[in-house]
C-alpha atoms as a PDB file:
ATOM      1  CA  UNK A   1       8.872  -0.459 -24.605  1.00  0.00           C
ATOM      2  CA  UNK A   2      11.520  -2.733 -22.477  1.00  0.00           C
ATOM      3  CA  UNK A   3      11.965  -6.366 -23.442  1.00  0.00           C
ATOM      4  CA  UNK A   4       9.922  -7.950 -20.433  1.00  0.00           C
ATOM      5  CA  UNK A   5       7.014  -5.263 -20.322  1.00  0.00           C
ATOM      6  CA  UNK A   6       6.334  -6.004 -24.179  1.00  0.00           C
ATOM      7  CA  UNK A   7       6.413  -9.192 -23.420  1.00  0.00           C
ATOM      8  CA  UNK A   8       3.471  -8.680 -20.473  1.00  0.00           C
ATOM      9  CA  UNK A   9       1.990  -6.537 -22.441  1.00  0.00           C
ATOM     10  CA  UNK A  10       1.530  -9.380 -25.144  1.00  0.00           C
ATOM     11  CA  UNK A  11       0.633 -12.301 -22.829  1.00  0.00           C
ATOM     12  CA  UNK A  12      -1.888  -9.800 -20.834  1.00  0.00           C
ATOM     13  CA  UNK A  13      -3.830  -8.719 -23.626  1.00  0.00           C
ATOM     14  CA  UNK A  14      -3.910 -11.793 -25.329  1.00  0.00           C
ATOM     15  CA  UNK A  15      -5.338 -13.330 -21.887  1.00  0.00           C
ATOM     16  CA  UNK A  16      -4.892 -16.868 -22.723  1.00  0.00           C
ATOM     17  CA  UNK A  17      -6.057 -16.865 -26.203  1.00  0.00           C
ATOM     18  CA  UNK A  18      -2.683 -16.586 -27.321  1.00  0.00           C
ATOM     19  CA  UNK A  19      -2.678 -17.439 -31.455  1.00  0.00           C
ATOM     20  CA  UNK A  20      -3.103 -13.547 -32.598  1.00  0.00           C
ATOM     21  CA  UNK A  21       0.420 -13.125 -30.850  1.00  0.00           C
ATOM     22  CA  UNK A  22       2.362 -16.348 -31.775  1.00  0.00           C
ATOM     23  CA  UNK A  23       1.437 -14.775 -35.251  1.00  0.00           C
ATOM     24  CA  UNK A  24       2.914 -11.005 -34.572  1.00  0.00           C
ATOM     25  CA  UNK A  25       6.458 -13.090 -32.946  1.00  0.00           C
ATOM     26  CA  UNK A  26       6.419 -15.127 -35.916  1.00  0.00           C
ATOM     27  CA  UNK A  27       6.059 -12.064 -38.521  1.00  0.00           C
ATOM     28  CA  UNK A  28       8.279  -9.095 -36.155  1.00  0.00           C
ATOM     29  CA  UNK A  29      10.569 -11.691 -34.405  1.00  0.00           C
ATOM     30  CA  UNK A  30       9.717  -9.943 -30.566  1.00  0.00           C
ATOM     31  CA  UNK A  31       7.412  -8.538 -28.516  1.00  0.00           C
ATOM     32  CA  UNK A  32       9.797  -5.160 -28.452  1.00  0.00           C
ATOM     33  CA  UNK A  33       9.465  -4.920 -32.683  1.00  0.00           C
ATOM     34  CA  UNK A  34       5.833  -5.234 -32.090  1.00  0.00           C
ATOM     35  CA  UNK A  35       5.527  -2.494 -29.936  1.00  0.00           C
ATOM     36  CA  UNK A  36       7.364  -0.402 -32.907  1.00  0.00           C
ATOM     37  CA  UNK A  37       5.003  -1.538 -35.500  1.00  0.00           C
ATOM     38  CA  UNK A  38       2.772   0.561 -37.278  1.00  0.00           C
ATOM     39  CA  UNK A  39      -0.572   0.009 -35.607  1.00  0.00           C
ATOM     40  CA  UNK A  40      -1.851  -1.124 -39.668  1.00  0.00           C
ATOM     41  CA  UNK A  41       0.790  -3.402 -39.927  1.00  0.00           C
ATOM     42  CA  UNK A  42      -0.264  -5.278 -36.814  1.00  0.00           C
ATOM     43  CA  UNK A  43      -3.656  -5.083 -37.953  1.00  0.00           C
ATOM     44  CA  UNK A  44      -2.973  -7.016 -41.164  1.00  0.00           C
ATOM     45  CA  UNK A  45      -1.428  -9.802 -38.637  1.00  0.00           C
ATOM     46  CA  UNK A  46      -3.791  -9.873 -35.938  1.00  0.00           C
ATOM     47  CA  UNK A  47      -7.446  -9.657 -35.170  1.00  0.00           C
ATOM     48  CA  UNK A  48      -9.127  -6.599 -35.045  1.00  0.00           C
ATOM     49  CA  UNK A  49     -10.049  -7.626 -30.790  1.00  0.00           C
ATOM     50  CA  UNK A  50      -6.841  -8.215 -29.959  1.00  0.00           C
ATOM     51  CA  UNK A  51      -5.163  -5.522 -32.383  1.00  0.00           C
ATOM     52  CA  UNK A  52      -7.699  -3.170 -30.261  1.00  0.00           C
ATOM     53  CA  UNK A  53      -6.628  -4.953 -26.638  1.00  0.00           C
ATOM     54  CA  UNK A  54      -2.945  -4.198 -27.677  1.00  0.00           C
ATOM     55  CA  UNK A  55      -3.674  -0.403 -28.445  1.00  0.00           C
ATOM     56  CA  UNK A  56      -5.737   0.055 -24.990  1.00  0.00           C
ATOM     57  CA  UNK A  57      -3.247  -1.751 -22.936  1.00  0.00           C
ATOM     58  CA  UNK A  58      -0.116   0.049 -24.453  1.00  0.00           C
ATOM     59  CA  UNK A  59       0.302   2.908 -22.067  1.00  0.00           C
ATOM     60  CA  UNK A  60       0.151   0.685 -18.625  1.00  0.00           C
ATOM     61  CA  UNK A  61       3.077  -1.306 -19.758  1.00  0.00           C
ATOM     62  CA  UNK A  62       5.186   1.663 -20.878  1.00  0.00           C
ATOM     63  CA  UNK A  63       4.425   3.534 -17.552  1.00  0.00           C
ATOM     64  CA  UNK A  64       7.081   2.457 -14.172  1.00  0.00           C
ATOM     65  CA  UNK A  65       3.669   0.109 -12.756  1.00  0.00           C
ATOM     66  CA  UNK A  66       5.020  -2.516 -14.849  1.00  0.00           C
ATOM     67  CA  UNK A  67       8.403  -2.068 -13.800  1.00  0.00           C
ATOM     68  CA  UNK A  68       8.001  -2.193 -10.636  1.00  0.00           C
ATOM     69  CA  UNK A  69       5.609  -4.777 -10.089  1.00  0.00           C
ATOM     70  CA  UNK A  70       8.016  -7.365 -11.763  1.00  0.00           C
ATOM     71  CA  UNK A  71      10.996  -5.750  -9.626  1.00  0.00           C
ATOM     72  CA  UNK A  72       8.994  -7.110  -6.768  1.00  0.00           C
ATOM     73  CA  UNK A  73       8.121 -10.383  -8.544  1.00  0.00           C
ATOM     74  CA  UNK A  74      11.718 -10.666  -8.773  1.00  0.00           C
ATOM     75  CA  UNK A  75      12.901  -9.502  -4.900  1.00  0.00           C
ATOM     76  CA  UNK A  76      10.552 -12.158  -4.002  1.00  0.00           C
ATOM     77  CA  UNK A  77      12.520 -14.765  -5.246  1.00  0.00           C
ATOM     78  CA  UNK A  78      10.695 -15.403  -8.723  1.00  0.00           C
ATOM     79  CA  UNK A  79      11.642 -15.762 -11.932  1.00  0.00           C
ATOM     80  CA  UNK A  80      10.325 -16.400 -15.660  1.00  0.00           C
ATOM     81  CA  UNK A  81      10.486 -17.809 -19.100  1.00  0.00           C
ATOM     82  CA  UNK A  82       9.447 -16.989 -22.520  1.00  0.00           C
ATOM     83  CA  UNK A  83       7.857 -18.838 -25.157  1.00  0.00           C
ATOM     84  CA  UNK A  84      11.512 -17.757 -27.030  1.00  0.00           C
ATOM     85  CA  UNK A  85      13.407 -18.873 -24.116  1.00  0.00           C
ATOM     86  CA  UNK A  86      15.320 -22.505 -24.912  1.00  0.00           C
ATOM     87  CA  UNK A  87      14.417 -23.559 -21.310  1.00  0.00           C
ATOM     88  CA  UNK A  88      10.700 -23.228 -21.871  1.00  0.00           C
ATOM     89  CA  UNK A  89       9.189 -27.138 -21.753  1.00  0.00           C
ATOM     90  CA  UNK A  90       9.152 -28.082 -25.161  1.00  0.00           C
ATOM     91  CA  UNK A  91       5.908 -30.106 -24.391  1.00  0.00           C
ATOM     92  CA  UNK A  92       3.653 -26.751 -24.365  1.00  0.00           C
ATOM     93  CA  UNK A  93       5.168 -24.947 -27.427  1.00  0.00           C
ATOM     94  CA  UNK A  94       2.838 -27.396 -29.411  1.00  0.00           C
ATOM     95  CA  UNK A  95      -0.386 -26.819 -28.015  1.00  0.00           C
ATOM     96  CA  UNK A  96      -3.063 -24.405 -29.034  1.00  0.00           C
ATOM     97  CA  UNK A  97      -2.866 -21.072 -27.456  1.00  0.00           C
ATOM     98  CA  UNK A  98       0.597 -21.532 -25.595  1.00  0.00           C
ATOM     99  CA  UNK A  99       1.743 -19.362 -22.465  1.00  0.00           C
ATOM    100  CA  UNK A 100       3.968 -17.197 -23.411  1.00  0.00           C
ATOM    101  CA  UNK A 101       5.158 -16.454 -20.314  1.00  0.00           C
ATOM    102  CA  UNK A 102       5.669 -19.223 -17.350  1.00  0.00           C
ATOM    103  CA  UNK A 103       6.307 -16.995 -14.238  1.00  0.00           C
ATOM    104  CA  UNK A 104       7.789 -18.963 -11.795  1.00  0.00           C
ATOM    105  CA  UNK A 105       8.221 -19.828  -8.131  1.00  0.00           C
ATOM    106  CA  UNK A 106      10.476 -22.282  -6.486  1.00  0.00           C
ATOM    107  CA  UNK A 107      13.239 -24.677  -6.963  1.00  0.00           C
ATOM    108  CA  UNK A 108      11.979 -26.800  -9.940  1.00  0.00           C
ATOM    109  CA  UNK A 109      13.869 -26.284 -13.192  1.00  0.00           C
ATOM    110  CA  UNK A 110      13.307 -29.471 -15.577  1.00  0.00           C
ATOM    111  CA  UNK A 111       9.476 -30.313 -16.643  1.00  0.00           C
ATOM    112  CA  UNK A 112      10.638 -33.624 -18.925  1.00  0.00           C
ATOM    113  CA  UNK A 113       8.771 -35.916 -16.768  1.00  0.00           C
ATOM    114  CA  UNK A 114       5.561 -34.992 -15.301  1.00  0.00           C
ATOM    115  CA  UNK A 115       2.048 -36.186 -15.067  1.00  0.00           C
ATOM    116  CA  UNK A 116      -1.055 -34.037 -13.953  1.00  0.00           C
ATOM    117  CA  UNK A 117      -3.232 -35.530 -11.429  1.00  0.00           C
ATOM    118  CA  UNK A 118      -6.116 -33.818 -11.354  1.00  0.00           C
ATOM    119  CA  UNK A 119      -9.933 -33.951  -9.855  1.00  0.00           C
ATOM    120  CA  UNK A 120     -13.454 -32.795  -8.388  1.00  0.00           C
ATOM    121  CA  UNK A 121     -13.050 -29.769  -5.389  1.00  0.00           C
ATOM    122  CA  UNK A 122     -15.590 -32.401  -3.344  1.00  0.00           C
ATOM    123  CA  UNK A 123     -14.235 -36.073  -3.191  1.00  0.00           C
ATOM    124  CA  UNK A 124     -15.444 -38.844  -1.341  1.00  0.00           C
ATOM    125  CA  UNK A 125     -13.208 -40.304   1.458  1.00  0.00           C
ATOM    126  CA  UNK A 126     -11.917 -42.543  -1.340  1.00  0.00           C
ATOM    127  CA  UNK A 127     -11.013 -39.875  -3.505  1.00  0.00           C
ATOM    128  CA  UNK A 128      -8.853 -38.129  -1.125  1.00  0.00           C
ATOM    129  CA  UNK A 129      -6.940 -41.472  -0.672  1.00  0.00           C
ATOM    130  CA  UNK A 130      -6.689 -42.617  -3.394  1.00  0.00           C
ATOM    131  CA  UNK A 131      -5.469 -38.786  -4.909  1.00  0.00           C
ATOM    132  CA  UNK A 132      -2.384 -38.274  -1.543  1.00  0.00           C
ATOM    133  CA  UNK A 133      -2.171 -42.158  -2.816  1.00  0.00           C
ATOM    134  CA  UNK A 134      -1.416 -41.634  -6.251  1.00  0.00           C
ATOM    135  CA  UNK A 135       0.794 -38.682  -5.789  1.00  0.00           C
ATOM    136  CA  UNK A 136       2.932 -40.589  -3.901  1.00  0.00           C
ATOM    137  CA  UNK A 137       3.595 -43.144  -6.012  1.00  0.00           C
ATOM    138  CA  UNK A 138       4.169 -41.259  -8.903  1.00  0.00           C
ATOM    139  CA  UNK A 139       6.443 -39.133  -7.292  1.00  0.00           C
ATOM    140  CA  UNK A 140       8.308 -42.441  -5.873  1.00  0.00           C
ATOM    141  CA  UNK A 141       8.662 -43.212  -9.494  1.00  0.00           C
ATOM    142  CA  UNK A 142      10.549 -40.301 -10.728  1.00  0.00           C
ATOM    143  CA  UNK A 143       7.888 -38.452 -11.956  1.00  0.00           C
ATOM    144  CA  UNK A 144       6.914 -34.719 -11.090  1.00  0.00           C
ATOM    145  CA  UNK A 145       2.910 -34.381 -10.193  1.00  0.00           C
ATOM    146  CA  UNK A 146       1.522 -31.574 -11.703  1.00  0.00           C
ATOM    147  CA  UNK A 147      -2.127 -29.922 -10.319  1.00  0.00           C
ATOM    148  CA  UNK A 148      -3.826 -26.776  -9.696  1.00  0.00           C
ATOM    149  CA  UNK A 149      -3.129 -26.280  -6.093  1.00  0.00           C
ATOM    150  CA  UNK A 150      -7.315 -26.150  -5.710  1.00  0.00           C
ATOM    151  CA  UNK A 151      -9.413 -28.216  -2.998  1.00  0.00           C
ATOM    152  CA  UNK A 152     -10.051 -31.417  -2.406  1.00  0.00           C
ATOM    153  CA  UNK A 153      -7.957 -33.409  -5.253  1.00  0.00           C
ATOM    154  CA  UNK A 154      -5.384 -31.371  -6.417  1.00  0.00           C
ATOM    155  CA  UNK A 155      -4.307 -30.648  -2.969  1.00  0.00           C
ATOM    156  CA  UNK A 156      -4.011 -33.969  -1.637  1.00  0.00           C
ATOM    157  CA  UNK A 157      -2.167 -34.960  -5.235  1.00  0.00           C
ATOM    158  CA  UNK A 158       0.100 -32.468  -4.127  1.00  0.00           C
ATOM    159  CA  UNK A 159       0.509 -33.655  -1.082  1.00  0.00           C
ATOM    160  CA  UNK A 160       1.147 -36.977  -2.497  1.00  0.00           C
ATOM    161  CA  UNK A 161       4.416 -36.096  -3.971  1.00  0.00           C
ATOM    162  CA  UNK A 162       5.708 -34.156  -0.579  1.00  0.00           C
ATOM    163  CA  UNK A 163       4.846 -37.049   1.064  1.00  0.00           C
ATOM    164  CA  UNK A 164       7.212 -39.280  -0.940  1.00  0.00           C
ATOM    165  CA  UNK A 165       9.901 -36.685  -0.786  1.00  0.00           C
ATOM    166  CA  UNK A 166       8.967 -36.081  -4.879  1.00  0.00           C
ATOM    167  CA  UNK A 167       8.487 -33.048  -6.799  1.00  0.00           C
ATOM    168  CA  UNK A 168       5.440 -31.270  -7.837  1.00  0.00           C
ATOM    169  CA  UNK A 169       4.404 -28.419  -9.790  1.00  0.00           C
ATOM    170  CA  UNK A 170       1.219 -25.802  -9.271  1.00  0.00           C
ATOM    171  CA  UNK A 171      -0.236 -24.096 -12.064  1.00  0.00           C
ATOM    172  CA  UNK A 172      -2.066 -20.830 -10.656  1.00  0.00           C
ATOM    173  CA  UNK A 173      -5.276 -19.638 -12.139  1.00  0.00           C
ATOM    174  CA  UNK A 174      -3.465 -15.575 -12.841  1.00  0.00           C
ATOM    175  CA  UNK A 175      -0.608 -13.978 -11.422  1.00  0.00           C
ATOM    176  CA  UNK A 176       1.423 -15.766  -9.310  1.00  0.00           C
ATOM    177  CA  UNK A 177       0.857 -13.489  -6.657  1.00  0.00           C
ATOM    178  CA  UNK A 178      -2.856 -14.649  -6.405  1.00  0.00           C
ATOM    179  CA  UNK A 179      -2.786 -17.870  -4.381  1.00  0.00           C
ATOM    180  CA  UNK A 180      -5.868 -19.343  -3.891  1.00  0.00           C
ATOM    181  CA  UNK A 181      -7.763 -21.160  -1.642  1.00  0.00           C
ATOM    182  CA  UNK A 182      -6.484 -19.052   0.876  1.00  0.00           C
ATOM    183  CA  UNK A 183      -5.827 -22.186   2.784  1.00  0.00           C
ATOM    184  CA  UNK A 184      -3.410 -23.706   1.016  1.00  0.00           C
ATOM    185  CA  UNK A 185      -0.972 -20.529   1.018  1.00  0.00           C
ATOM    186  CA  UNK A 186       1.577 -22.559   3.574  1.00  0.00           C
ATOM    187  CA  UNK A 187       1.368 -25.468   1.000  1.00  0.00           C
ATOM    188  CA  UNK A 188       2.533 -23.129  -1.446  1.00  0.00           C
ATOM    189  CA  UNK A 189       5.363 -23.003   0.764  1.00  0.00           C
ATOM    190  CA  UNK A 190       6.079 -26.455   0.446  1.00  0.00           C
ATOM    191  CA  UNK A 191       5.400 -26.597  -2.876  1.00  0.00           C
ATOM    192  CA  UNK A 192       8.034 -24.119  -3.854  1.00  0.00           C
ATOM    193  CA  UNK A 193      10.453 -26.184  -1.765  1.00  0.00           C
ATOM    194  CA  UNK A 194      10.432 -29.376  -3.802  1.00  0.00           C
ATOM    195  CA  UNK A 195       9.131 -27.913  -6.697  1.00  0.00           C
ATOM    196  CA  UNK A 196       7.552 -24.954  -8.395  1.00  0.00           C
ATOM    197  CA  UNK A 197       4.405 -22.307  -8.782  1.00  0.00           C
ATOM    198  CA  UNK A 198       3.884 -21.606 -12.048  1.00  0.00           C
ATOM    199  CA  UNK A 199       1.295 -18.745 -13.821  1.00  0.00           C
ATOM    200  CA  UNK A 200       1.009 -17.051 -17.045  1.00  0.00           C
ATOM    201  CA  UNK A 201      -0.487 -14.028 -15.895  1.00  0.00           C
ATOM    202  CA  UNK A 202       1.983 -11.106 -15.768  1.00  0.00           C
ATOM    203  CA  UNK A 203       1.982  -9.469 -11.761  1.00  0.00           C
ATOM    204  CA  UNK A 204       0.354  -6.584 -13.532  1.00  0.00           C
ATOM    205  CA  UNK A 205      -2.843  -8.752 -13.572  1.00  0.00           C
ATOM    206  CA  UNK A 206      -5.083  -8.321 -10.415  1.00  0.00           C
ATOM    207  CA  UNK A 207      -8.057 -10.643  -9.208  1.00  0.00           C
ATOM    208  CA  UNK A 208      -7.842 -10.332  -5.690  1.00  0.00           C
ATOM    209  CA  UNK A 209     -10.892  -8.171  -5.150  1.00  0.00           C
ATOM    210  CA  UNK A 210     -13.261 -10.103  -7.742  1.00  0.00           C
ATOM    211  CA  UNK A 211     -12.376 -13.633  -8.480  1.00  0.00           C
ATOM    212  CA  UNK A 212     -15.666 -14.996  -8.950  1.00  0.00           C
ATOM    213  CA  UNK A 213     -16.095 -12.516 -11.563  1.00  0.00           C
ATOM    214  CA  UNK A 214     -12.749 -14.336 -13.490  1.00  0.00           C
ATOM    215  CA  UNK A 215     -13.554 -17.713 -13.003  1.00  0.00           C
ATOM    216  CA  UNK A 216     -12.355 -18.476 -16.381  1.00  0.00           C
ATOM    217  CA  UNK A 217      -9.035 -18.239 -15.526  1.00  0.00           C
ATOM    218  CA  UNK A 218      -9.306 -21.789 -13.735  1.00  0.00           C
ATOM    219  CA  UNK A 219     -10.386 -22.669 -16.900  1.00  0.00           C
ATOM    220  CA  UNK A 220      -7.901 -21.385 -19.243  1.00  0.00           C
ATOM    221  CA  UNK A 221      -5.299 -22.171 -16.868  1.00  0.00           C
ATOM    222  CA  UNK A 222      -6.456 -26.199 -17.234  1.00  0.00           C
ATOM    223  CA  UNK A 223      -4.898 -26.150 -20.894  1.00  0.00           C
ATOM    224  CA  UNK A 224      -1.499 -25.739 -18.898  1.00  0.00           C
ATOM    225  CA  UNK A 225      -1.737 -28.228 -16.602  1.00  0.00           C
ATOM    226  CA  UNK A 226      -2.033 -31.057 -19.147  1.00  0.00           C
ATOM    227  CA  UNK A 227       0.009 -29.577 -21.798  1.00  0.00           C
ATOM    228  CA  UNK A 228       2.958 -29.736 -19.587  1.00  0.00           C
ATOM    229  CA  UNK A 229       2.418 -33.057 -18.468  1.00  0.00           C
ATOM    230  CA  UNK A 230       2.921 -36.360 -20.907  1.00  0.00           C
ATOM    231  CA  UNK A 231      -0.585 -37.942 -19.215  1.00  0.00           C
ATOM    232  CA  UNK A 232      -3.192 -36.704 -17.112  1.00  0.00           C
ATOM    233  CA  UNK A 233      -4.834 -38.987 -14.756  1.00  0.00           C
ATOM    234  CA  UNK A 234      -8.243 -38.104 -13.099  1.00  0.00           C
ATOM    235  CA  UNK A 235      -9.240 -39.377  -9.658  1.00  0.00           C
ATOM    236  CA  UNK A 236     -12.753 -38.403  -9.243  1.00  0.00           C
ATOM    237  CA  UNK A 237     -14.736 -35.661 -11.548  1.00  0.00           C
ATOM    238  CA  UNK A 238     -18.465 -35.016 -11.230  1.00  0.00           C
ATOM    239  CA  UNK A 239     -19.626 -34.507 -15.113  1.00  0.00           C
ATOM    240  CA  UNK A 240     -20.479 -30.767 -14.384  1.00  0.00           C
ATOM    241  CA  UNK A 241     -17.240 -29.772 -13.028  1.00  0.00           C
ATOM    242  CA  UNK A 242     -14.053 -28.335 -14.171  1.00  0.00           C
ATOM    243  CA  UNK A 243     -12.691 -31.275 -14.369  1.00  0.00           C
ATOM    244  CA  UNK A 244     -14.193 -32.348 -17.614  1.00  0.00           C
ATOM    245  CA  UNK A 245     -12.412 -29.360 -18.983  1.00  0.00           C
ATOM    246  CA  UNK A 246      -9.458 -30.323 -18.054  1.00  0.00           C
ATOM    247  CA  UNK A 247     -10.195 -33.544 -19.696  1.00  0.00           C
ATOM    248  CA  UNK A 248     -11.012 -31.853 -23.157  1.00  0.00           C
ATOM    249  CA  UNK A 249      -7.572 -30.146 -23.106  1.00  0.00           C
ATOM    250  CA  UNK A 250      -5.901 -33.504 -22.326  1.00  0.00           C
ATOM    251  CA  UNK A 251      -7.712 -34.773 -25.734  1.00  0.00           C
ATOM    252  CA  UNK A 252      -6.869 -32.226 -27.979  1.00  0.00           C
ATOM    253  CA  UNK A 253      -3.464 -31.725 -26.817  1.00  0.00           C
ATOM    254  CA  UNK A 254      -3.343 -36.109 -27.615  1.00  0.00           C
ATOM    255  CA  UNK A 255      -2.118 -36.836 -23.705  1.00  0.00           C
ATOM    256  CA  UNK A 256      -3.264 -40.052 -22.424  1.00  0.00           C
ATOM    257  CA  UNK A 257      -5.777 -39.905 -19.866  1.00  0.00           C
ATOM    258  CA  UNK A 258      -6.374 -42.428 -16.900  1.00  0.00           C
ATOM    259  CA  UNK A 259      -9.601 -42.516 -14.835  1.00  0.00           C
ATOM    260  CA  UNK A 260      -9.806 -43.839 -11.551  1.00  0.00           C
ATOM    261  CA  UNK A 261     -12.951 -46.448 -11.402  1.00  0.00           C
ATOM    262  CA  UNK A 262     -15.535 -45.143  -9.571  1.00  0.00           C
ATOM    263  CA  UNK A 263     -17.397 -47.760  -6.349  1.00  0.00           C
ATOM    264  CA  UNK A 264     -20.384 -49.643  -6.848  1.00  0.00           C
ATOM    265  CA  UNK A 265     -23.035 -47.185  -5.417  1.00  0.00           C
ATOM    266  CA  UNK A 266     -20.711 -44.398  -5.479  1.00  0.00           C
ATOM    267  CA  UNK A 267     -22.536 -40.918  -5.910  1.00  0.00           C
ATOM    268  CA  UNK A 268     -24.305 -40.392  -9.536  1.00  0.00           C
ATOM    269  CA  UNK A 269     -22.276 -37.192 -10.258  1.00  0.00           C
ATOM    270  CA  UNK A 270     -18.716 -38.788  -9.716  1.00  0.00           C
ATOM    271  CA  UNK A 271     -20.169 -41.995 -12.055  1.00  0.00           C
ATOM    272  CA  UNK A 272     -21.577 -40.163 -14.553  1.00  0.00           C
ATOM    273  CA  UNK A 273     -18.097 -37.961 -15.146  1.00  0.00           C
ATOM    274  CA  UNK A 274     -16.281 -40.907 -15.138  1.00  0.00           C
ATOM    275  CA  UNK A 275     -18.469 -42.270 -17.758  1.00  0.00           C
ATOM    276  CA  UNK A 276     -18.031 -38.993 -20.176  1.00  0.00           C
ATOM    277  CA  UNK A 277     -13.997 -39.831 -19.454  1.00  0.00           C
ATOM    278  CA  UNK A 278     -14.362 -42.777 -20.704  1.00  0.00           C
ATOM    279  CA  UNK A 279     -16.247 -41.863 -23.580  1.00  0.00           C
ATOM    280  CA  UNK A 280     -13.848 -39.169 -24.276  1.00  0.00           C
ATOM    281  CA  UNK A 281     -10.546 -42.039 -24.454  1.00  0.00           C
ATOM    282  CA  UNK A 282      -9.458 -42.415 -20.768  1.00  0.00           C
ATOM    283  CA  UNK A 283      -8.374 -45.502 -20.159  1.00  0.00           C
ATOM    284  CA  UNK A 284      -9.843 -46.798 -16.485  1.00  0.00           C
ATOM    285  CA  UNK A 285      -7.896 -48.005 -13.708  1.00  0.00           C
ATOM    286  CA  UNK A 286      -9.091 -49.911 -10.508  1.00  0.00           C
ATOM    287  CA  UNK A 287      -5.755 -49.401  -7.938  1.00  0.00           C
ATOM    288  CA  UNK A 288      -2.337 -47.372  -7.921  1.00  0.00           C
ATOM    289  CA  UNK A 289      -0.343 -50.592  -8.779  1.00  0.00           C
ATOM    290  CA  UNK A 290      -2.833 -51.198 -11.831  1.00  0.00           C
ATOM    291  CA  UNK A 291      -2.261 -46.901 -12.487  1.00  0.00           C
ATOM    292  CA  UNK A 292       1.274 -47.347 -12.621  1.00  0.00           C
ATOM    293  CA  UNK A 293       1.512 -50.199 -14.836  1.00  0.00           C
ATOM    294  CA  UNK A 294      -0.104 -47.754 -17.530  1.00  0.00           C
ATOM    295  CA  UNK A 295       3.576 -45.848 -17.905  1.00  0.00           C
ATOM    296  CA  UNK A 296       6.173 -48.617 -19.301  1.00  0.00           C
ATOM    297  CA  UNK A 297       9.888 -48.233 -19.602  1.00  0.00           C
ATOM    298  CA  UNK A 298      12.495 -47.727 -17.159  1.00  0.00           C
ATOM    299  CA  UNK A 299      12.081 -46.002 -13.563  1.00  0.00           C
ATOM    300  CA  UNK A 300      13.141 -42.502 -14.852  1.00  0.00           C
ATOM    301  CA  UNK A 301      15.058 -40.035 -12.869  1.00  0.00           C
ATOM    302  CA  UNK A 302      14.027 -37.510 -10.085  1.00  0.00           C
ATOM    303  CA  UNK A 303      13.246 -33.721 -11.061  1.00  0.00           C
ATOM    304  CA  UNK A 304      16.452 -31.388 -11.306  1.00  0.00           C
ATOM    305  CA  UNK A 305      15.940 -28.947  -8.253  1.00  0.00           C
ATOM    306  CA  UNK A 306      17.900 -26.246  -6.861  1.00  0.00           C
ATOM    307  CA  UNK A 307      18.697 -26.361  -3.176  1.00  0.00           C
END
């Protein structure tokens, strides 16, 4: 099997949970010595699921589909890293399950500095303020914002940091090709432009036709979005929502976590999840100035891009 389709072929069938195959690169040293591994040595390595995903999977990646779907992935103007690759962010090598593939999207090459700002799909007119607010100033301070590209919060966050001329990151719930809401596929435009999509999912991955049906990729994908970012701040999060996963990640992965105060007589939802945020370690804030004030030291430097 070729280098970069053993290396889909890993990341695909582990589907997130990715400790079964850190294991097999630790013990054969790459994906392409795992593919010539007896099927009982794997097994002695890995879990009898995934040892099973890897056998069912094998033939798809060793056909030309796989090569030519990352051909296009690559005339499209993408590229990728591996968890072996020195350029991958140091930051997400150390937290459970990491990608082992980043594909990529845009001019962003350096994720040193970054902060995920992050939040319900349904904010108040305060919320989406306060998140185009935030992202602005974060981004005027050096920083790259990092989000999920998904309504209401995480695009105006993003928005933010274009605003301010700043860079910010998107991390995609699949393949890269799969850019959802469909709304936002110009802002993935812009995105690209002054920073970077980012997925884990191998272009051999499809949800088009049955998203709903995957909706644990938004999920999964959360574990990303705060392991590549030193601090997560949360604008608004109901206590049902995905938000409060993304807040678990952020605690077992030891980021700091900011919540933004919620108004007297706000709605119950958005005051209760700010509540189990606080419970869980966030540390509240009231405005951006008092935000900002929560990351010391000096002014650090803008995002390396490529023009």
């Amino acid at each position: 099997m070729e280098e970069l389709a053993a290396w889909m072929w890993l990341s695909d069938s582990a589907d997130s949970l990715t400790g079964d195959a850190v294991r097999l690169l630790a013990t054969f040293g790459s994906p392409e010595k795992v593919s010539l591994a007896e099927q009982s040595a794997v097994a002695q390595v890995a879990s009898k699921p995934f040892a099973d995903a890897l056998r069912r999977n094998r033939s798809r990646y060793e056909g030309p589909e796989a090569k030519l779907r990352l051909a296009d992935f690559f005339a499209s103007g993408g590229d990728l890293l591996t968890l072996n690759d020195p350029a991958y962010p140091q930051q997400l090598r150390g937290i459970t399950s990491p990608p082992l593939l980043l594909f990529r999207k845009g001019t962003l090459r350096e994720f040193d500095r970054t902060v995920a700002v992050i939040g319900t799909r349904s904010p108040t007119h305060r919320g989406y303020t306060m998140a185009r607010t935030i992202g602005a100033a974060l981004a005027g301070e050096g920083y790259c914002v990092v989000s999920g590209m998904a309504r209401g919060i995480d695009t105006l966050a993003h928005c933010g940091a274009l605003d301010a001329g700043g860079n910010t990151a998107a991390v995609l719930p699949g393949p890269i090709t799969f850019l959802y809401p469909p709304e936002n596929v110009f802002l993935a435009e812009d995105i690209m432009r002054r920073g970077a999509l980012l997925a884990e999912n191998s272009p051999m991955v499809s949800i088009e036709r049955m998203p709903y049906s995957q909706k644990f990729r938004w999920v999964k994908r959360n574990r990303i979005t705060s392991g590549l970012s030193e601090a997560l701040v949360v604008v608004e999060a109901t206590d049902s929502g995905g938000s409060m996963h993304q807040v678990k990640f952020a605690v077992g992965q030891g980021r700091p976590i900011h919540v933004l105060k919620p108004d007297d007589g706000g709605p119950a939802p958005l005051r209760r999840g700010y509540e189990e945020a606080v419970a869980s370690g966030a540390r509240p804030f009231a405005s951006v100035d008092d935000l900002i004030s929560h990351f010391p030291g000096e002014r650090p430097e803008r995002q390396a891009t490529l023009d």
